[in-house]
PDB file of N, CA and C in Angstrom:
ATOM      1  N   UNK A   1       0.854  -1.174   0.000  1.00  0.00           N
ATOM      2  CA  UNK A   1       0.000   0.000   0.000  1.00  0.00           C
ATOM      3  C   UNK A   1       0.904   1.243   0.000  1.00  0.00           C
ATOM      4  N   UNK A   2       0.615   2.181  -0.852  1.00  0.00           N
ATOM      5  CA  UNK A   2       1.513   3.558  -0.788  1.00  0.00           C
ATOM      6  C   UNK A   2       1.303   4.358   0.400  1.00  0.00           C
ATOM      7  N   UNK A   3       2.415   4.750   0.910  1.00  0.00           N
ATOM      8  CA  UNK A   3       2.453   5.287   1.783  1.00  0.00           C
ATOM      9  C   UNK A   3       2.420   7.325   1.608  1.00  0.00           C
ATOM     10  N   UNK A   4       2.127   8.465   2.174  1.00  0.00           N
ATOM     11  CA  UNK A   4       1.686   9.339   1.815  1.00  0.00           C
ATOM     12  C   UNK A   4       2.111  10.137   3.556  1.00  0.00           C
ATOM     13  N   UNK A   5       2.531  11.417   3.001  1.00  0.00           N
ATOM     14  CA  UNK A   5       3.516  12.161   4.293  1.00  0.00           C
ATOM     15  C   UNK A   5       2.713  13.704   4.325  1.00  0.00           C
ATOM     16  N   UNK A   6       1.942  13.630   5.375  1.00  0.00           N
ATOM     17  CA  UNK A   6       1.142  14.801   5.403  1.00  0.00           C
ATOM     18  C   UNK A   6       1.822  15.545   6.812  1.00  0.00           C
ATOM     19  N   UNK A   7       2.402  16.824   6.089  1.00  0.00           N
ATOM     20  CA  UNK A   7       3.382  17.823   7.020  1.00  0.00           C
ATOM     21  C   UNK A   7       2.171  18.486   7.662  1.00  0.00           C
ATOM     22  N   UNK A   8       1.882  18.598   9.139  1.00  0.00           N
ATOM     23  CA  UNK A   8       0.842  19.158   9.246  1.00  0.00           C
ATOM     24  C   UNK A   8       1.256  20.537  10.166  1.00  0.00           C
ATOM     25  N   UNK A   9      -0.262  21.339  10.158  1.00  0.00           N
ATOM     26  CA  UNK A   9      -0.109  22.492  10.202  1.00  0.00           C
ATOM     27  C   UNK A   9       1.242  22.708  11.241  1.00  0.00           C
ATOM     28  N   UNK A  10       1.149  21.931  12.618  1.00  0.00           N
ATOM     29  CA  UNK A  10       2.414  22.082  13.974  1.00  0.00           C
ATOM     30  C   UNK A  10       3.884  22.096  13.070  1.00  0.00           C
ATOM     31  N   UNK A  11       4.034  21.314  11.692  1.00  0.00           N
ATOM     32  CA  UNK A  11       5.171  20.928  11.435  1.00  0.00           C
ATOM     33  C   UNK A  11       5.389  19.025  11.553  1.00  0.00           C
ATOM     34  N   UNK A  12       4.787  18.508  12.098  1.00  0.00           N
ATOM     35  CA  UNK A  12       4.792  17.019  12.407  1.00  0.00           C
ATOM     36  C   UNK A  12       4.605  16.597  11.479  1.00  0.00           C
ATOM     37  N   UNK A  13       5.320  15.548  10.707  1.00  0.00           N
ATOM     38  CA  UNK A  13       5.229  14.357   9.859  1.00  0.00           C
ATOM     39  C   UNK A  13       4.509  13.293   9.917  1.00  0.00           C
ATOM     40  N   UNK A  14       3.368  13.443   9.253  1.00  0.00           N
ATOM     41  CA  UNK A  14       2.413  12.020  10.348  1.00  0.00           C
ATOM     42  C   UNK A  14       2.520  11.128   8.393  1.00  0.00           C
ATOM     43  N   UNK A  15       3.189  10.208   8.408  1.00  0.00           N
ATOM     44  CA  UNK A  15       3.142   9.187   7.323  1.00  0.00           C
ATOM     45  C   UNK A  15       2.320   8.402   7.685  1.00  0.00           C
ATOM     46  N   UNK A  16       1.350   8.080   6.469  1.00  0.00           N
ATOM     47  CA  UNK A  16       0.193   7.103   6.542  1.00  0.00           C
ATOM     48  C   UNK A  16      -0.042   6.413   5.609  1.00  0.00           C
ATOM     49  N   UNK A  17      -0.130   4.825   5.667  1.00  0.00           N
ATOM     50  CA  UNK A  17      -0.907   4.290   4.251  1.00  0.00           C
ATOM     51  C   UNK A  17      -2.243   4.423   3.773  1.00  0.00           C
ATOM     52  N   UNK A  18      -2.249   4.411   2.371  1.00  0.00           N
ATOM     53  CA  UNK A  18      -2.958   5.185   1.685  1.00  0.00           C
ATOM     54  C   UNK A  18      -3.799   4.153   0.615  1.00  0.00           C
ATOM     55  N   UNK A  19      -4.615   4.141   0.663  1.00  0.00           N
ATOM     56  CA  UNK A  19      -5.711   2.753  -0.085  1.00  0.00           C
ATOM     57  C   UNK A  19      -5.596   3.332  -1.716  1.00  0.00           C
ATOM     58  N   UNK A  20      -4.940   2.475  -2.505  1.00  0.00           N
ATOM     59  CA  UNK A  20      -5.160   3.475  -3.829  1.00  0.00           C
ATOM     60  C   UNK A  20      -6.438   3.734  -4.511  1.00  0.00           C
ATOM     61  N   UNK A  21      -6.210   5.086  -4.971  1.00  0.00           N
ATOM     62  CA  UNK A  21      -7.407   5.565  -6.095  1.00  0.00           C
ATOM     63  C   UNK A  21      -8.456   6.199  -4.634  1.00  0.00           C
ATOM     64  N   UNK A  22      -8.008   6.402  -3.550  1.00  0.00           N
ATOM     65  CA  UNK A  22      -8.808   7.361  -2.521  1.00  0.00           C
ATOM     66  C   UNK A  22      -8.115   8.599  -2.891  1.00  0.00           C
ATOM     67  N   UNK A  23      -8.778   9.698  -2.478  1.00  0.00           N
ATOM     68  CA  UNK A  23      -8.140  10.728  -3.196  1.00  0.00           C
ATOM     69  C   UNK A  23      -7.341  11.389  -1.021  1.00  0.00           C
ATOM     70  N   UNK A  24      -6.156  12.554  -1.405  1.00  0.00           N
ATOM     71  CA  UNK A  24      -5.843  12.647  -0.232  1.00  0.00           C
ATOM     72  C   UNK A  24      -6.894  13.011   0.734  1.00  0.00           C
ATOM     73  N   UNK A  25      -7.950  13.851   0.558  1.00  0.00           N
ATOM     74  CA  UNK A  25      -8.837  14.390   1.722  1.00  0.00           C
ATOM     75  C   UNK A  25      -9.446  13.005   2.226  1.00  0.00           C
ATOM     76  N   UNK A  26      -9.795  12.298   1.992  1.00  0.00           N
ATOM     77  CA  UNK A  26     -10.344  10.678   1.659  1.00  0.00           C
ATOM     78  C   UNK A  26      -9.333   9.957   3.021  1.00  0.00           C
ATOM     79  N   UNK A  27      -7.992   9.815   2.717  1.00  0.00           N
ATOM     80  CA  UNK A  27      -7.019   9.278   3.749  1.00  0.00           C
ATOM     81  C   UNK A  27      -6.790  10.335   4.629  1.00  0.00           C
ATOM     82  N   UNK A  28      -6.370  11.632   4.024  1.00  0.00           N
ATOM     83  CA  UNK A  28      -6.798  12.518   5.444  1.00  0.00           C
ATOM     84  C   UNK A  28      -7.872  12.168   6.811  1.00  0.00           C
ATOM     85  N   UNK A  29      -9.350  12.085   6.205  1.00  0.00           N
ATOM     86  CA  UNK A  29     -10.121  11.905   7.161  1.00  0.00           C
ATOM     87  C   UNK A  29     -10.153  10.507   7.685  1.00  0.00           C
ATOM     88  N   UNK A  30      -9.397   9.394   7.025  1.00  0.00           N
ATOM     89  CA  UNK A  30      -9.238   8.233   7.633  1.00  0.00           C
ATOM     90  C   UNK A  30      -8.662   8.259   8.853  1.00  0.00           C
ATOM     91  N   UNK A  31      -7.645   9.117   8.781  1.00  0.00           N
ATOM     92  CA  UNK A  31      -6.521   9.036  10.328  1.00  0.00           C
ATOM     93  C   UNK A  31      -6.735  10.037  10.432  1.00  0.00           C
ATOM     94  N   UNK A  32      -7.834  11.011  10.477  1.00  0.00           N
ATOM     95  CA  UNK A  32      -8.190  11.952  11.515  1.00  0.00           C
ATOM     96  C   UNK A  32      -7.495  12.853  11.437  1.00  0.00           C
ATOM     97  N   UNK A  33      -6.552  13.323  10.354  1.00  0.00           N
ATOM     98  CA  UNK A  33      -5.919  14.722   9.965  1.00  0.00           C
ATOM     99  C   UNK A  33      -6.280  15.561  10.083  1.00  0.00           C
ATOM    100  N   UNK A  34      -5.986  16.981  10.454  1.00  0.00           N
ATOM    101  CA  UNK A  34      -7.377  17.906   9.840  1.00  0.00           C
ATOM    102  C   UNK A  34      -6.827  18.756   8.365  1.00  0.00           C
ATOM    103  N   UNK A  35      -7.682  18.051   7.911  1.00  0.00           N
ATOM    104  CA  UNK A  35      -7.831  18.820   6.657  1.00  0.00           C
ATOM    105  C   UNK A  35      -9.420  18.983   6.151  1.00  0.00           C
ATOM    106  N   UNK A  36      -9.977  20.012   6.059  1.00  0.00           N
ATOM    107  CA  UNK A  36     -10.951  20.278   6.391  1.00  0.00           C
ATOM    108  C   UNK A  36     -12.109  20.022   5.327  1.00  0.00           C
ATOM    109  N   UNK A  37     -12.388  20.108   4.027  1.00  0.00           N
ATOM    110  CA  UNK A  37     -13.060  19.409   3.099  1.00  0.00           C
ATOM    111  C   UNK A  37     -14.692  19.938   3.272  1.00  0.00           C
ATOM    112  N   UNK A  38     -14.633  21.229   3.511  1.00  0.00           N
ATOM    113  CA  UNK A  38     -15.663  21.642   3.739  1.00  0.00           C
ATOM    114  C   UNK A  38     -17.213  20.990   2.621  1.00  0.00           C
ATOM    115  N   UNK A  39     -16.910  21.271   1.351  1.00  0.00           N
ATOM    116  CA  UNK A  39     -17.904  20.636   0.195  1.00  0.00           C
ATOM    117  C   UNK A  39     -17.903  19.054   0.152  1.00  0.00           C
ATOM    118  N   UNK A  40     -17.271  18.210   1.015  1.00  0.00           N
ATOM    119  CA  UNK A  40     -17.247  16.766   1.191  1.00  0.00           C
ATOM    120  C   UNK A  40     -16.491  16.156  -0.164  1.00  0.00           C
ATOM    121  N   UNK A  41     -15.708  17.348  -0.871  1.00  0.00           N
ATOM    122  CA  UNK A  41     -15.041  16.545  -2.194  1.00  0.00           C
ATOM    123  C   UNK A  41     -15.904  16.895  -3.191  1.00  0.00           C
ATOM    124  N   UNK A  42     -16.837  17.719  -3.548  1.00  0.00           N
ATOM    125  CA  UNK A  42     -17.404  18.022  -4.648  1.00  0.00           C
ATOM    126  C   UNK A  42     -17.106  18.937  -5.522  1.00  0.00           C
ATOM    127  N   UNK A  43     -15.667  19.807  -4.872  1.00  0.00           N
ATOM    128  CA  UNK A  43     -15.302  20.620  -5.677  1.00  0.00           C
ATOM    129  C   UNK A  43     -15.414  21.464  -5.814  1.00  0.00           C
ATOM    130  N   UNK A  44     -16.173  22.388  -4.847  1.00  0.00           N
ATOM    131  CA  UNK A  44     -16.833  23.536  -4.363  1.00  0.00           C
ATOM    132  C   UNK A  44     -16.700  24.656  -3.350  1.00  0.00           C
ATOM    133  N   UNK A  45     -15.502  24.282  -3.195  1.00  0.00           N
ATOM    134  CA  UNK A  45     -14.692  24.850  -2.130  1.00  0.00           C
ATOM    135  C   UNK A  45     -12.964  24.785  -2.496  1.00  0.00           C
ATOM    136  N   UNK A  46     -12.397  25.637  -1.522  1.00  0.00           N
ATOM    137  CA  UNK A  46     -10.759  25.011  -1.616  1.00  0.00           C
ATOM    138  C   UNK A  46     -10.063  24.791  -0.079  1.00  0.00           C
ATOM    139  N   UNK A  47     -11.332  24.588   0.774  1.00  0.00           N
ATOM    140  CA  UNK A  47     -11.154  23.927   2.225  1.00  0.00           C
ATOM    141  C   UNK A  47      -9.590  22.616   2.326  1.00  0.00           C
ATOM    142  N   UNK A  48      -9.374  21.497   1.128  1.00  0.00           N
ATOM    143  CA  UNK A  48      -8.724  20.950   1.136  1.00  0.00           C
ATOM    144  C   UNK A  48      -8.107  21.364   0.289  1.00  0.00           C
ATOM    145  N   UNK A  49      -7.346  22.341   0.669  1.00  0.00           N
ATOM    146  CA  UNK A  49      -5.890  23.187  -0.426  1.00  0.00           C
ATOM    147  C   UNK A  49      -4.649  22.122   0.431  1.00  0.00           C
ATOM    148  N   UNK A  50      -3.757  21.784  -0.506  1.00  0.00           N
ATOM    149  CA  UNK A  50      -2.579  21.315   0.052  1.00  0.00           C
ATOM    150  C   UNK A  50      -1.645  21.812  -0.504  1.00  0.00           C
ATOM    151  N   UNK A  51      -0.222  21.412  -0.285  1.00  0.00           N
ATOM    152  CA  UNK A  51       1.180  22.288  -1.257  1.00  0.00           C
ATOM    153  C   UNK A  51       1.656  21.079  -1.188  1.00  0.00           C
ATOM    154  N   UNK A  52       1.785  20.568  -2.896  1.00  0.00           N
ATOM    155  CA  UNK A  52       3.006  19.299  -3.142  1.00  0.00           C
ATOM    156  C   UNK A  52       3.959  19.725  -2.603  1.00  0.00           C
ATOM    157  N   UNK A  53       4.880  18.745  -2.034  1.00  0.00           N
ATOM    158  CA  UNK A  53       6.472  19.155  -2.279  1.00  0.00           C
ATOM    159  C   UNK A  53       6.902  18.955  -3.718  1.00  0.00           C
ATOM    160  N   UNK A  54       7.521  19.705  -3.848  1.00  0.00           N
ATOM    161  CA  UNK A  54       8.057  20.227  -5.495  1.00  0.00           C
ATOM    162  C   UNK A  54       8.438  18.842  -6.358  1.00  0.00           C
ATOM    163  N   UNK A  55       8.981  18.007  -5.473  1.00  0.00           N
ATOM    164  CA  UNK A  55       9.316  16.415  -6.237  1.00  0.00           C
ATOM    165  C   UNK A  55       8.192  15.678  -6.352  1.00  0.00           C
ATOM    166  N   UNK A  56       7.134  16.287  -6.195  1.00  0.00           N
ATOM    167  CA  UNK A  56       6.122  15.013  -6.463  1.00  0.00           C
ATOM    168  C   UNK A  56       4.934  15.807  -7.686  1.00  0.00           C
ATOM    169  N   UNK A  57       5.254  17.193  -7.436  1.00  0.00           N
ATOM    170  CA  UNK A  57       3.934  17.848  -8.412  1.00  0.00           C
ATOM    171  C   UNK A  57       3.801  17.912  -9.799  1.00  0.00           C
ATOM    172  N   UNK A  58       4.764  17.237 -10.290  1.00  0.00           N
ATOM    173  CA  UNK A  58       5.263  16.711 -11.739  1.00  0.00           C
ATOM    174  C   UNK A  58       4.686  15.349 -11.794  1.00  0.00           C
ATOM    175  N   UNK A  59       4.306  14.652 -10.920  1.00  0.00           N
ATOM    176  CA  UNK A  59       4.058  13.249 -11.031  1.00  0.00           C
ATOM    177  C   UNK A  59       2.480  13.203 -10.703  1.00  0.00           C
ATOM    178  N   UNK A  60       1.379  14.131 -10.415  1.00  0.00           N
ATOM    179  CA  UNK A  60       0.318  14.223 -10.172  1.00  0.00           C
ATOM    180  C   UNK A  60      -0.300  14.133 -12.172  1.00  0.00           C
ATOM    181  N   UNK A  61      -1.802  14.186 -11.630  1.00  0.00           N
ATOM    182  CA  UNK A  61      -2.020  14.193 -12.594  1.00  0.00           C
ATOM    183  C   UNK A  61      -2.238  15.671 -13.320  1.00  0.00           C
ATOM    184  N   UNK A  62      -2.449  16.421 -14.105  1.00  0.00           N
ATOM    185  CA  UNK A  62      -3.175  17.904 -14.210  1.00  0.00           C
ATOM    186  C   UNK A  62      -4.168  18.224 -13.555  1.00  0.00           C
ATOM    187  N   UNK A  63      -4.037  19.441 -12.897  1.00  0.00           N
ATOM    188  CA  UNK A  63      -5.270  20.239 -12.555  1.00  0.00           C
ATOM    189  C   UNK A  63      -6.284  20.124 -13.615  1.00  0.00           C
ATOM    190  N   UNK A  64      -7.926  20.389 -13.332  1.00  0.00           N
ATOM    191  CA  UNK A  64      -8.766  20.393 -14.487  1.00  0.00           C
ATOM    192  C   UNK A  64      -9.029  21.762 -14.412  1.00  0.00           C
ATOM    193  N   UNK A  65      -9.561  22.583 -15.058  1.00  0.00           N
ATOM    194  CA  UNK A  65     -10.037  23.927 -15.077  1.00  0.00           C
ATOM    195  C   UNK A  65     -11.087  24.347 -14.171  1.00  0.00           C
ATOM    196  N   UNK A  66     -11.470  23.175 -13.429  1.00  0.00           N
ATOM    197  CA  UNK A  66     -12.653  23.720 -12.310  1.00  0.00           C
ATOM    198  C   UNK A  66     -11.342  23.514 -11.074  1.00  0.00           C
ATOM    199  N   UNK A  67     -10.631  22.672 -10.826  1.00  0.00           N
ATOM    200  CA  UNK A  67     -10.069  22.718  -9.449  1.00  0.00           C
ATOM    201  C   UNK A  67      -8.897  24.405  -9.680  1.00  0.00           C
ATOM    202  N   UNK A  68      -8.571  24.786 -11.081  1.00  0.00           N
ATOM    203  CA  UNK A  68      -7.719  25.921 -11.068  1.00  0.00           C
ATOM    204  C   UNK A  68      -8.738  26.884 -10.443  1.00  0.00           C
ATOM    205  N   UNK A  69     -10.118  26.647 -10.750  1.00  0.00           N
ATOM    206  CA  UNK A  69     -11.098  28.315 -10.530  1.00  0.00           C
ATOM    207  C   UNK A  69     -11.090  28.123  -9.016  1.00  0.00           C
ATOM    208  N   UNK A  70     -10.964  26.527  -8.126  1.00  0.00           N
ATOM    209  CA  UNK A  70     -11.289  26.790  -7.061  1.00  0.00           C
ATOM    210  C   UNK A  70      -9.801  27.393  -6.220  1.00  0.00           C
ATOM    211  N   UNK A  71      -8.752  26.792  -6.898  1.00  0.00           N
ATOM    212  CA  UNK A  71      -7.912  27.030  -5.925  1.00  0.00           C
ATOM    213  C   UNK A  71      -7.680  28.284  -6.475  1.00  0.00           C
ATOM    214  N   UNK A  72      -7.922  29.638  -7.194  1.00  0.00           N
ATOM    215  CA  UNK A  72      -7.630  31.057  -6.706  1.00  0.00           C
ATOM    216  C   UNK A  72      -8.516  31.601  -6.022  1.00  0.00           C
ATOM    217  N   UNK A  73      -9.103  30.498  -5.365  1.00  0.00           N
ATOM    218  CA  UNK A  73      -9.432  30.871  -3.923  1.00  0.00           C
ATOM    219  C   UNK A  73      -9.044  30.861  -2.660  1.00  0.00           C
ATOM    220  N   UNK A  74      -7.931  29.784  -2.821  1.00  0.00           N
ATOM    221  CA  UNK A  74      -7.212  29.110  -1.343  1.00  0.00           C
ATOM    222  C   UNK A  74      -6.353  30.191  -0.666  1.00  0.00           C
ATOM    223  N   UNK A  75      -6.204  29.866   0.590  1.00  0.00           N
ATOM    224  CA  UNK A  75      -5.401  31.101   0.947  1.00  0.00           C
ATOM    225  C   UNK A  75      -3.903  30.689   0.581  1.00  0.00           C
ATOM    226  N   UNK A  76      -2.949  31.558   0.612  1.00  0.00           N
ATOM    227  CA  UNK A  76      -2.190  30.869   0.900  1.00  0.00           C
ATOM    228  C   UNK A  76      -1.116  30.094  -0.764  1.00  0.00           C
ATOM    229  N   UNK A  77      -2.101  30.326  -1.153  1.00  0.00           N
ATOM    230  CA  UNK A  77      -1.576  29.992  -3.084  1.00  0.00           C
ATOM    231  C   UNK A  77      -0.240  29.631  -3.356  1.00  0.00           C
ATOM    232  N   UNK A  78       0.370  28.458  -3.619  1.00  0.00           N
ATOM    233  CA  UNK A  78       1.604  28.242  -3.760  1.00  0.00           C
ATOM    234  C   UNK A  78       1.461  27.717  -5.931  1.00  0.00           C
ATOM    235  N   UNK A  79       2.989  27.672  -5.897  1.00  0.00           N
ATOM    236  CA  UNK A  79       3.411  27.041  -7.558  1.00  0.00           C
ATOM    237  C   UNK A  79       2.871  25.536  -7.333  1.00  0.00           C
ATOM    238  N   UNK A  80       2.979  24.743  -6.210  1.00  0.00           N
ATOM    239  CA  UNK A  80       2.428  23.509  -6.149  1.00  0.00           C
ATOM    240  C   UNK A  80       1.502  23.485  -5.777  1.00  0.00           C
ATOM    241  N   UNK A  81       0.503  24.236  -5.082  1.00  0.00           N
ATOM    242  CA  UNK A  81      -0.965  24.067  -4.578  1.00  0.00           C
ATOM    243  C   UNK A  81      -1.814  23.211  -5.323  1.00  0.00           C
ATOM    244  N   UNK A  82      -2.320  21.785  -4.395  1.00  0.00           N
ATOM    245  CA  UNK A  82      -3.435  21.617  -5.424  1.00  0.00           C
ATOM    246  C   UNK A  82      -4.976  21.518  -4.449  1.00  0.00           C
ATOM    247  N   UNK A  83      -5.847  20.824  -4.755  1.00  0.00           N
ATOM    248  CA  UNK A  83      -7.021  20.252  -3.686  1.00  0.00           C
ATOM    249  C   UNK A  83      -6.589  18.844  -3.454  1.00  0.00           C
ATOM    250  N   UNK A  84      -6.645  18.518  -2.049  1.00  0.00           N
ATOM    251  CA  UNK A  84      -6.901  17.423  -1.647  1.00  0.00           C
ATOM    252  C   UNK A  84      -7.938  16.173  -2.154  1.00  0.00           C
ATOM    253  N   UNK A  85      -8.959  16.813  -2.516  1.00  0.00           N
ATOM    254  CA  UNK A  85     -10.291  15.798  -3.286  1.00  0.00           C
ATOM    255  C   UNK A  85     -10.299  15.795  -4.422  1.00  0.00           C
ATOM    256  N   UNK A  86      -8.857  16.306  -5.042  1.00  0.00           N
ATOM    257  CA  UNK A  86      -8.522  15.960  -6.575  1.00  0.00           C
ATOM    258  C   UNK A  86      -7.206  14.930  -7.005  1.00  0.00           C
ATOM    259  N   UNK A  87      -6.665  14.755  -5.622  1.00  0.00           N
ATOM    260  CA  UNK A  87      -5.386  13.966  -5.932  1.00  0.00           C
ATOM    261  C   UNK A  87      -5.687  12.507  -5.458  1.00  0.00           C
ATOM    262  N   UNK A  88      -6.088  11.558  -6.271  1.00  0.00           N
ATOM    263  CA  UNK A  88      -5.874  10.381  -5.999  1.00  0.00           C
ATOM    264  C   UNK A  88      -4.397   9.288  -5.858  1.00  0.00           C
ATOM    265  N   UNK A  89      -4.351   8.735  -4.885  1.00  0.00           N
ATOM    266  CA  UNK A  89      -3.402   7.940  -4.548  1.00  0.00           C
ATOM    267  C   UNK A  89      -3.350   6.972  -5.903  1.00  0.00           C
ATOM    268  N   UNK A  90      -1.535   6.619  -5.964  1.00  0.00           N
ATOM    269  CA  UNK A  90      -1.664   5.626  -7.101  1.00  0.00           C
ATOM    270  C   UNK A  90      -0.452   4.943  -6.496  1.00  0.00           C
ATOM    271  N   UNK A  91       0.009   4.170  -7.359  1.00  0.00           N
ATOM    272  CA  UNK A  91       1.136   2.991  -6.940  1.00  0.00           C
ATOM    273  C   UNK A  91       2.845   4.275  -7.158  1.00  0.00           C
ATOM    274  N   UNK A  92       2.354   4.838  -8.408  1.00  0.00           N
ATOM    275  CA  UNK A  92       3.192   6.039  -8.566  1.00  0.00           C
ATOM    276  C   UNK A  92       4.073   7.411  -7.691  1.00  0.00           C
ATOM    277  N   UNK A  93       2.401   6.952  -6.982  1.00  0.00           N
ATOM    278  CA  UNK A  93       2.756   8.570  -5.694  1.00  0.00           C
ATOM    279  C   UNK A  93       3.173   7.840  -4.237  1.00  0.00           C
ATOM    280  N   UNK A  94       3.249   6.561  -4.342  1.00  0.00           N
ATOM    281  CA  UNK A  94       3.898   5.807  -2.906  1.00  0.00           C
ATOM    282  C   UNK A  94       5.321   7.412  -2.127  1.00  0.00           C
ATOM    283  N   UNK A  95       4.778   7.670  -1.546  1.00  0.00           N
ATOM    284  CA  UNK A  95       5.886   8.585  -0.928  1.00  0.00           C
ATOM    285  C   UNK A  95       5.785   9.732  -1.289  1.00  0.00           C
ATOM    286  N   UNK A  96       4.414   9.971  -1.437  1.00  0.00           N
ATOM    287  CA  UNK A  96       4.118  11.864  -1.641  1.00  0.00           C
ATOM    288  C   UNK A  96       4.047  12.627  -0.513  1.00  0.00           C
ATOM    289  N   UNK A  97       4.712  13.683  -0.617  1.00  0.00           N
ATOM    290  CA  UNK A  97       4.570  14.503   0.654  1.00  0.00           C
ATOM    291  C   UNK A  97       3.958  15.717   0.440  1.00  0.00           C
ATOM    292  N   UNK A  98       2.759  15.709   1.108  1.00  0.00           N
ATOM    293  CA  UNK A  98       1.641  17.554   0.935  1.00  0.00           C
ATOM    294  C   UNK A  98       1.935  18.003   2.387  1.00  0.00           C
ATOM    295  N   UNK A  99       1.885  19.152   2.187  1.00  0.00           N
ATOM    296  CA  UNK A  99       1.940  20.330   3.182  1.00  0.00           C
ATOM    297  C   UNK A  99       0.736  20.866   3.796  1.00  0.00           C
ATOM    298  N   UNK A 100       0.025  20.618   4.843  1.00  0.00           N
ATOM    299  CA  UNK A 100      -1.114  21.576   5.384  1.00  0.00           C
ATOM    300  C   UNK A 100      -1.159  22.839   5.602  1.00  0.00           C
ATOM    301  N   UNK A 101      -1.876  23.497   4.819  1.00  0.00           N
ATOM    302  CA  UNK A 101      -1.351  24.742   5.170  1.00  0.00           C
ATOM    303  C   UNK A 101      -1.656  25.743   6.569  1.00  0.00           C
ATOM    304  N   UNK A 102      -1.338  26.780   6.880  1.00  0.00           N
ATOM    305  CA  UNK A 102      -1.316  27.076   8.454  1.00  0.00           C
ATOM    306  C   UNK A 102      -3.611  27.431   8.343  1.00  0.00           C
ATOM    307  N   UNK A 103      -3.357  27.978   7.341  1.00  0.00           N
ATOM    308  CA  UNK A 103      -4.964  28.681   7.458  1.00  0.00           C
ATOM    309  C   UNK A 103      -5.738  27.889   5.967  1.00  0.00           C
ATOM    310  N   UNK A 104      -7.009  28.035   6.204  1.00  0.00           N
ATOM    311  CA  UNK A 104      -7.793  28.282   5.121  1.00  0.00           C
ATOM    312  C   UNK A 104      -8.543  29.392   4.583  1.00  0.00           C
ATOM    313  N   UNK A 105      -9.249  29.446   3.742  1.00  0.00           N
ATOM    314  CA  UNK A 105     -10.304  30.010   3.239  1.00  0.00           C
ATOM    315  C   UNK A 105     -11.479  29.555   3.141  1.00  0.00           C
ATOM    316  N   UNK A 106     -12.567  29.953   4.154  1.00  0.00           N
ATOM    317  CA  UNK A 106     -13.729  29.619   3.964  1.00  0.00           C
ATOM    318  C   UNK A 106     -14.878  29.708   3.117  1.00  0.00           C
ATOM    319  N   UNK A 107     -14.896  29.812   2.052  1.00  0.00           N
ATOM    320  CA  UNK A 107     -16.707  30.486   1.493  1.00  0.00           C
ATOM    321  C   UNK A 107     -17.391  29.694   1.354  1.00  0.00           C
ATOM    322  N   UNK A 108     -17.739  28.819   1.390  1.00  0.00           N
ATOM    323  CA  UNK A 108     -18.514  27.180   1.136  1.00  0.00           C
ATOM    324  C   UNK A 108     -20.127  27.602   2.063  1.00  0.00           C
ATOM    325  N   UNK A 109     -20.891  27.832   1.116  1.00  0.00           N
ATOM    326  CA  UNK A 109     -22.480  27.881   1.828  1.00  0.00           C
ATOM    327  C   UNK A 109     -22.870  26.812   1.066  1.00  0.00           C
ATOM    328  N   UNK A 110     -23.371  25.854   1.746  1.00  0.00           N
ATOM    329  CA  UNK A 110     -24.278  24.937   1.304  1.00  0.00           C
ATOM    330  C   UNK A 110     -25.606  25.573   1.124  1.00  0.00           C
TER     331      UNK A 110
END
C-alpha cells in the first residue's frame, strides 16, 4: 500500500498508508488529519488546499479547469498548490509529501 507524508499544520510528519485511487482528503479523514473538506469533495470549495512538495507535483495528474477556478481561492496559493479531493493515490505517488497549510479560506455555503 503507498504510503503518503502529510506535514501538518504544527510541522509534524504524520506518514500514513494510503488505499489506492482514494483521493488525499479521503485518507486525510481516515486518520483523523485535519484537513478540512468543507464541500465533502465536490469541488466547491478550496477547504482541502494542500502544497506538493516540489518532487512530487510533476508526477500528479493535471489540474482540471474547475479545481484551477477553485484554488484562486485558497489562501495561501503556492506554484504547487493543489485540492486534496482531486489527488488520488496511485502505486506512482507511494511517498508523496503535501503540506497543510497554516490557514484556510472559507466560502462554502451549502
Amino acid at each position: 500500500m503507498p504510503k503518503v507524508r502529510f506535514i501538518l499544520t504544527t510541522g509534524e510528519v504524520q506518514e500514513v498508508d494510503a488505499p489506492l485511487n482514494a483521493t488525499l482528503l479521503e485518507v486525510a479523514r481516515q486518520y483523523n488529519i485535519d484537513l478540512e473538506g468543507a464541500c465533502e469533495g465536490s469541488l466547491a470549495c478550496s477547504t482541502c488546499h494542500v502544497v506538493v512538495h516540489p518532487d512530487w507535483y510533476d508526477k500528479l495528474e493535471l489540474e482540471t479547469p474547475d479545481e484551477g477556478d477553485m484554488l484562486d481561492l485558497a489562501f495561501g496559493l503556492t506554484k504547487t498548490s493543489r485540492l486534496g479531493c482531486q489527488i488520488r493515490v496511485t502505486e506512482e505517488l507511494d511517498g508523496l509529501t503535501v503540506t497543510i497549510p497554516q490557514e484556510t479560506r472559507h466560502l462554502f455555503v451549502k
